[in-house]
C-alpha atoms as a PDB file:
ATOM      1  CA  UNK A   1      34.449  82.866  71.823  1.00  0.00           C
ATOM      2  CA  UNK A   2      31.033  82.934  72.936  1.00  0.00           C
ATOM      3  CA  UNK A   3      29.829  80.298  75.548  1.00  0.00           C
ATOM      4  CA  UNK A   4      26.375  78.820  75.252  1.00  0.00           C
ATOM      5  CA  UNK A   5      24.173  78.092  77.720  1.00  0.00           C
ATOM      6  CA  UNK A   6      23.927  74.492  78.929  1.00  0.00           C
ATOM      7  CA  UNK A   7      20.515  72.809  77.456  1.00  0.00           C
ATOM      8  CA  UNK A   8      18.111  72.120  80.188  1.00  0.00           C
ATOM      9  CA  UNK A   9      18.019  68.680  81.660  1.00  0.00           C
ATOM     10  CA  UNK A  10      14.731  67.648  79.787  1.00  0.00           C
ATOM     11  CA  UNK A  11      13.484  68.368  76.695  1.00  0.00           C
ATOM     12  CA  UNK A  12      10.008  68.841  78.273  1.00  0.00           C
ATOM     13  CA  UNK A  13      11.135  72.163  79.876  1.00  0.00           C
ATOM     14  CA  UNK A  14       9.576  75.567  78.694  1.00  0.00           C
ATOM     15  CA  UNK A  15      11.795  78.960  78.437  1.00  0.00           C
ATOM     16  CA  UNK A  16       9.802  81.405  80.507  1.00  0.00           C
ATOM     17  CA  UNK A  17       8.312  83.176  77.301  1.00  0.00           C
ATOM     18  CA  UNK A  18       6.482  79.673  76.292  1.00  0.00           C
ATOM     19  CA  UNK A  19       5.760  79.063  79.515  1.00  0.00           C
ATOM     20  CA  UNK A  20       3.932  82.766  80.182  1.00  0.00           C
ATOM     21  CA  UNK A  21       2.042  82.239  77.128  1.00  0.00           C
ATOM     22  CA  UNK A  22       0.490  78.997  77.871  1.00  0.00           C
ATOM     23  CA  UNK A  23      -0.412  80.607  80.987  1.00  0.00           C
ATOM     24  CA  UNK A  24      -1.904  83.733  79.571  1.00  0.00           C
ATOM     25  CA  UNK A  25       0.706  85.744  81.908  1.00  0.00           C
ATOM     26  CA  UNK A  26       3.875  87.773  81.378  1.00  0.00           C
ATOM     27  CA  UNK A  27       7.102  87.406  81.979  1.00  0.00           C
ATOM     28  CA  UNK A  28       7.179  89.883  84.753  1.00  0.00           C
ATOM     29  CA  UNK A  29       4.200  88.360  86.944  1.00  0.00           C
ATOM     30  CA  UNK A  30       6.276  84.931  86.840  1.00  0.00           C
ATOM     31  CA  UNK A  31       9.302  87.057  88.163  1.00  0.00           C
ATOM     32  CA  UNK A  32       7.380  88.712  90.641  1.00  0.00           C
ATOM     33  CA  UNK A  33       5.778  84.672  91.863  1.00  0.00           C
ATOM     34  CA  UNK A  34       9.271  83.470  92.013  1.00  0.00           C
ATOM     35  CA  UNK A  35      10.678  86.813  94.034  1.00  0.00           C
ATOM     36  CA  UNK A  36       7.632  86.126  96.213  1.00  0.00           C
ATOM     37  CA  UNK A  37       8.389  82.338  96.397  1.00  0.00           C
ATOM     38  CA  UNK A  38       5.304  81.381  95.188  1.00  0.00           C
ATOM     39  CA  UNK A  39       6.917  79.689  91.823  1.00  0.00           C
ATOM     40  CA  UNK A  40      10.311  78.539  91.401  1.00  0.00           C
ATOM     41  CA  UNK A  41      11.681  77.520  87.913  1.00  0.00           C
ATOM     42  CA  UNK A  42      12.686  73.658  87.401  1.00  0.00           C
ATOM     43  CA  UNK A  43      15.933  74.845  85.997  1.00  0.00           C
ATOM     44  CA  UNK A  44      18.010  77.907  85.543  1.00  0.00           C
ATOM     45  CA  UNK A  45      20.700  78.129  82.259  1.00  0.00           C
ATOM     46  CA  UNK A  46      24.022  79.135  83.011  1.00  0.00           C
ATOM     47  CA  UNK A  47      22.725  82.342  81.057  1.00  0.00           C
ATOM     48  CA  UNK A  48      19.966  82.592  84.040  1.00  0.00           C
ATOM     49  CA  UNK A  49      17.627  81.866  81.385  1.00  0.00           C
ATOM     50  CA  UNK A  50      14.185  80.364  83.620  1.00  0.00           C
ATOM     51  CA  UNK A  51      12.487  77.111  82.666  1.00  0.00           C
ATOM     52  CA  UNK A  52       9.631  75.799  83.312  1.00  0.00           C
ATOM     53  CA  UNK A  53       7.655  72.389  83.570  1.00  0.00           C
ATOM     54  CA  UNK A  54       4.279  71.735  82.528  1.00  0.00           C
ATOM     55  CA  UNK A  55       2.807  70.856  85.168  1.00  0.00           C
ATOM     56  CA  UNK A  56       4.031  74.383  87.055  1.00  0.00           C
ATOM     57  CA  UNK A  57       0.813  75.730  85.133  1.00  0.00           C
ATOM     58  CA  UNK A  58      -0.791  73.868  87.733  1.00  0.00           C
ATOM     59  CA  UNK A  59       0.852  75.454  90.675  1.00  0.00           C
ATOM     60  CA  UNK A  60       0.245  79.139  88.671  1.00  0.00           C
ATOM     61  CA  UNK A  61      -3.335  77.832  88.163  1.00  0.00           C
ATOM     62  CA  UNK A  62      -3.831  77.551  92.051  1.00  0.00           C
ATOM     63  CA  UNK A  63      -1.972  80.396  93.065  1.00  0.00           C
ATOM     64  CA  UNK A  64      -4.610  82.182  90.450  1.00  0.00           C
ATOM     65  CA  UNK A  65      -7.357  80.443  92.080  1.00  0.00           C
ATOM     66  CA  UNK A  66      -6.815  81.628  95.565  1.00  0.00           C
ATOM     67  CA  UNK A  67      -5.890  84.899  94.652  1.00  0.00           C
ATOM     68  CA  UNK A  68      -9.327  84.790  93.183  1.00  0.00           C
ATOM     69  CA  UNK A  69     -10.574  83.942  96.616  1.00  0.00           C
ATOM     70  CA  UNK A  70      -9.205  87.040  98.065  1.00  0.00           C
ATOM     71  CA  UNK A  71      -6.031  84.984  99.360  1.00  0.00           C
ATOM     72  CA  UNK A  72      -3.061  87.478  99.917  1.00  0.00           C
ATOM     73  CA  UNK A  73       0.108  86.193  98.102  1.00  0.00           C
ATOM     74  CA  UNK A  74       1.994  85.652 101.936  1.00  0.00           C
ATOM     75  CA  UNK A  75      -1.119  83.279 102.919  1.00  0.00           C
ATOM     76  CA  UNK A  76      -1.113  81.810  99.519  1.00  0.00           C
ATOM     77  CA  UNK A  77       2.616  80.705  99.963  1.00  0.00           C
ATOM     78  CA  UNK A  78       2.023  79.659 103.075  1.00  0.00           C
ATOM     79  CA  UNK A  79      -0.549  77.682 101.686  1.00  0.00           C
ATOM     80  CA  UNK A  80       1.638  76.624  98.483  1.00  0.00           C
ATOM     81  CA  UNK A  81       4.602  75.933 100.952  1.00  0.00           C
ATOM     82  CA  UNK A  82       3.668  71.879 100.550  1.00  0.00           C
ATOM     83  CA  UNK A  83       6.899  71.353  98.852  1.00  0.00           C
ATOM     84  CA  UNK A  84       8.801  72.236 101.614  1.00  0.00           C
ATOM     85  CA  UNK A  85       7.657  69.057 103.307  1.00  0.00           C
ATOM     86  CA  UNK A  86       8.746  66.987 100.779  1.00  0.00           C
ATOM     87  CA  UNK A  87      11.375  65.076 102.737  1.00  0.00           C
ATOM     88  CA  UNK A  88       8.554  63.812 105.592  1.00  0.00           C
ATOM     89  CA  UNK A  89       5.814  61.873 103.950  1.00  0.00           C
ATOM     90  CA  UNK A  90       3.485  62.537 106.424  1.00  0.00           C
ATOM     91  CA  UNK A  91       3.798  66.185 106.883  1.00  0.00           C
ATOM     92  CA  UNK A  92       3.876  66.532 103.439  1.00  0.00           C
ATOM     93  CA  UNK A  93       0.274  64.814 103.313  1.00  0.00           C
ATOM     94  CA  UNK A  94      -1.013  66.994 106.039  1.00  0.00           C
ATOM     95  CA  UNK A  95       0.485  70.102 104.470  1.00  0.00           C
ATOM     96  CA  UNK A  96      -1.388  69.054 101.401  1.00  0.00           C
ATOM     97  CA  UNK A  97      -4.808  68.793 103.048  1.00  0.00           C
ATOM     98  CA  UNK A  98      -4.817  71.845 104.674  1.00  0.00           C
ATOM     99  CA  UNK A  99      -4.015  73.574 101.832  1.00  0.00           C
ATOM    100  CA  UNK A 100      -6.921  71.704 100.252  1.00  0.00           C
ATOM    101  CA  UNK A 101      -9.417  72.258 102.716  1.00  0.00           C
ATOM    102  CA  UNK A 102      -8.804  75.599 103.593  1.00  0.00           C
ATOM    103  CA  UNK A 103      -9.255  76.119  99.614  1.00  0.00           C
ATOM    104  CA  UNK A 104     -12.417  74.188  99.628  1.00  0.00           C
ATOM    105  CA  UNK A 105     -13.757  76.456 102.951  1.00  0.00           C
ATOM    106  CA  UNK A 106     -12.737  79.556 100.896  1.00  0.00           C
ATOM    107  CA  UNK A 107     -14.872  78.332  97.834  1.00  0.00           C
ATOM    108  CA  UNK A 108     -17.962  77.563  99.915  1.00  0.00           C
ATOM    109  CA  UNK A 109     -18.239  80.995 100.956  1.00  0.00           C
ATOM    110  CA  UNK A 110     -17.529  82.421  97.597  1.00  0.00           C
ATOM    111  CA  UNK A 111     -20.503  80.239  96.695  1.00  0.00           C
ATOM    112  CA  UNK A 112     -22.887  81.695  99.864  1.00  0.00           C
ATOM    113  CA  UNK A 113     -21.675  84.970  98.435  1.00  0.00           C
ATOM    114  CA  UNK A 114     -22.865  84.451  95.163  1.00  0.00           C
ATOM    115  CA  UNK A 115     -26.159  83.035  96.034  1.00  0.00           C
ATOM    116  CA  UNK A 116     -26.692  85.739  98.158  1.00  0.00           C
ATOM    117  CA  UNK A 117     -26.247  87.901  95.344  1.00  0.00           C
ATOM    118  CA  UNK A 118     -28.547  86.279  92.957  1.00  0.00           C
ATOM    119  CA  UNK A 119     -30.981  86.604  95.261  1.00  0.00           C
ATOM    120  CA  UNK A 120     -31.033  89.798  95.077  1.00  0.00           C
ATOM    121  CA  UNK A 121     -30.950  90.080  91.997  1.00  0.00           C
ATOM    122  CA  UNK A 122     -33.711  87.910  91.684  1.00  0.00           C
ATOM    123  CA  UNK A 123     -35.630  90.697  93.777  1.00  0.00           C
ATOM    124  CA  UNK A 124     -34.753  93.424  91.497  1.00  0.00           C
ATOM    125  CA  UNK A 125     -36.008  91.411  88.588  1.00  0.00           C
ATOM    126  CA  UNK A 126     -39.015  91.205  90.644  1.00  0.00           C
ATOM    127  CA  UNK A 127     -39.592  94.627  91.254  1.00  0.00           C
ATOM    128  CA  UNK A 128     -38.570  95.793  87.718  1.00  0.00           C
ATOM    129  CA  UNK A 129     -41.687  93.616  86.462  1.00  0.00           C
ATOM    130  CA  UNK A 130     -43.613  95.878  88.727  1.00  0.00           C
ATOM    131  CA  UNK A 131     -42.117  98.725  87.156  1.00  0.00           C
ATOM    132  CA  UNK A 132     -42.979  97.728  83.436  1.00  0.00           C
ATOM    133  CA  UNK A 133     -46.400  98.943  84.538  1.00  0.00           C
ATOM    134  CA  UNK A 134     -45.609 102.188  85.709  1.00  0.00           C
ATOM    135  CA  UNK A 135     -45.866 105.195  83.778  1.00  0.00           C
ATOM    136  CA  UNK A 136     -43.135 107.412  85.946  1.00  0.00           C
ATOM    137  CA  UNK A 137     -39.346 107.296  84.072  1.00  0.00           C
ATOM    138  CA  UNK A 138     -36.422 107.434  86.901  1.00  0.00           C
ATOM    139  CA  UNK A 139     -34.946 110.611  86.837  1.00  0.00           C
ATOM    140  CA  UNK A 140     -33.028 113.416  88.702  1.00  0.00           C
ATOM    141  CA  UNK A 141     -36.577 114.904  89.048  1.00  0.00           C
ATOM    142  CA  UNK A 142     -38.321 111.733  90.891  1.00  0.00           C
ATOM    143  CA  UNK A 143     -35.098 111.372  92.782  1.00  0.00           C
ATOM    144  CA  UNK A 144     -34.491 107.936  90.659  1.00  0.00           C
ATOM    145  CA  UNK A 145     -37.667 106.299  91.835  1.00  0.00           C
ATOM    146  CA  UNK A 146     -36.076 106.024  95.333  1.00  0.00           C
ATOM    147  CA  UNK A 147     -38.333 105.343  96.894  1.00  0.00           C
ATOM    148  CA  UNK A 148     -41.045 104.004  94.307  1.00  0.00           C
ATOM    149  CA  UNK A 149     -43.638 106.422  93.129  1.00  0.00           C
ATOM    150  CA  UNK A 150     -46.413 103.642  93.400  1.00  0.00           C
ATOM    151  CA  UNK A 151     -45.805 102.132  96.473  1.00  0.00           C
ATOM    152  CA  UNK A 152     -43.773 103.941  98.384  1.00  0.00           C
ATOM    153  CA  UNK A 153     -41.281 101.580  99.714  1.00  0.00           C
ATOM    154  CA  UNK A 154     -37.206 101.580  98.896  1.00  0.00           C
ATOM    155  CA  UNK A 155     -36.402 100.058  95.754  1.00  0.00           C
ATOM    156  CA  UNK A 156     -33.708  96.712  95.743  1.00  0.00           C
ATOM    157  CA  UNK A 157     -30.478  97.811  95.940  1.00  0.00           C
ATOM    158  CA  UNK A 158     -29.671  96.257  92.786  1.00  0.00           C
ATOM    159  CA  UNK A 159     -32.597  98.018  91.151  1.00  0.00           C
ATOM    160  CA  UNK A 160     -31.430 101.190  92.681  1.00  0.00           C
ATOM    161  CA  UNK A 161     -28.113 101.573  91.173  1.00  0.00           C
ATOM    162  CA  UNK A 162     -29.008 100.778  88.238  1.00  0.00           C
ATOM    163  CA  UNK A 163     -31.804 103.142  88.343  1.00  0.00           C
END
């Protein structure tokens, strides 16, 4: 006789394969996140089948996010650990901040990073406008424009490798 698995304690649970595709993962990356104890599943079958909640697309979501930040996966558990407080209210809350403010700090200089960038890209579109008027086509032979034929002076970086 073959023995089926208990159902999961709520209808609202996900098997793993529903719960990858909502998240636009695979199966192995949410193997890897709970080997890593970044995500745990609310429920495992007697089978070992994994299930998942809902709202664990949030926690993937974040641990996303601040990979996307340039987090390594041992800060981002450390930083994902709030759960772990769960039985002290007030650690809990702290654990929680941190993890939000250190997330917020980490965004702010993804943001300086970026402006930075469009600046100078801003420059390049600058000097391109320049270059509209030129005559000279960047080649091997005029070493790419670098530096420009009509001025002289090193082209934007941006400009440059694209050049």
């Amino acid at each position: 006789m073959i023995e089926r698995d208990a159902p999961p304690p709520s209808s609202e649970l996900l098997k793993i394969g529903e719960f990858a595709q909502l998240a636009g993962t695979n199966l192995r990356t949410l193997r890897y996140y709970e080997e890593v104890g970044l995500l745990r599943p609310a429920h495992r079958s007697q089978g070992g089948f994994r299930y998942y909640r809902r709202s664990d697309l949030n926690r993937l979501n974040m641990i996303r996010d601040l990979q996307d930040l340039g987090l390594h996966l041992d800060r981002i558990r450390e930083l994902m650990a709030t759960r772990e407080h769960a039985n002290n209210r007030r650690a809990l809350l702290q654990a929680v901040r941190t993890a939000l403010v250190e997330q917020d700090r980490l965004l702010q200089e993804r943001i300086r990073a970026l402006e930075a960038q469009r600046a100078r890209i801003a420059v390049a579109a600058r000097k391109l406008a320049d270059c509209e008027g030129c005559r000279h086509l960047p080649g091997a032979a005029n070493n790419f424009c670098e530096p420009c034929l009509l001025t002289g002076d090193e082209l934007p970086a941006k400009l440059s490798a694209l050049f």
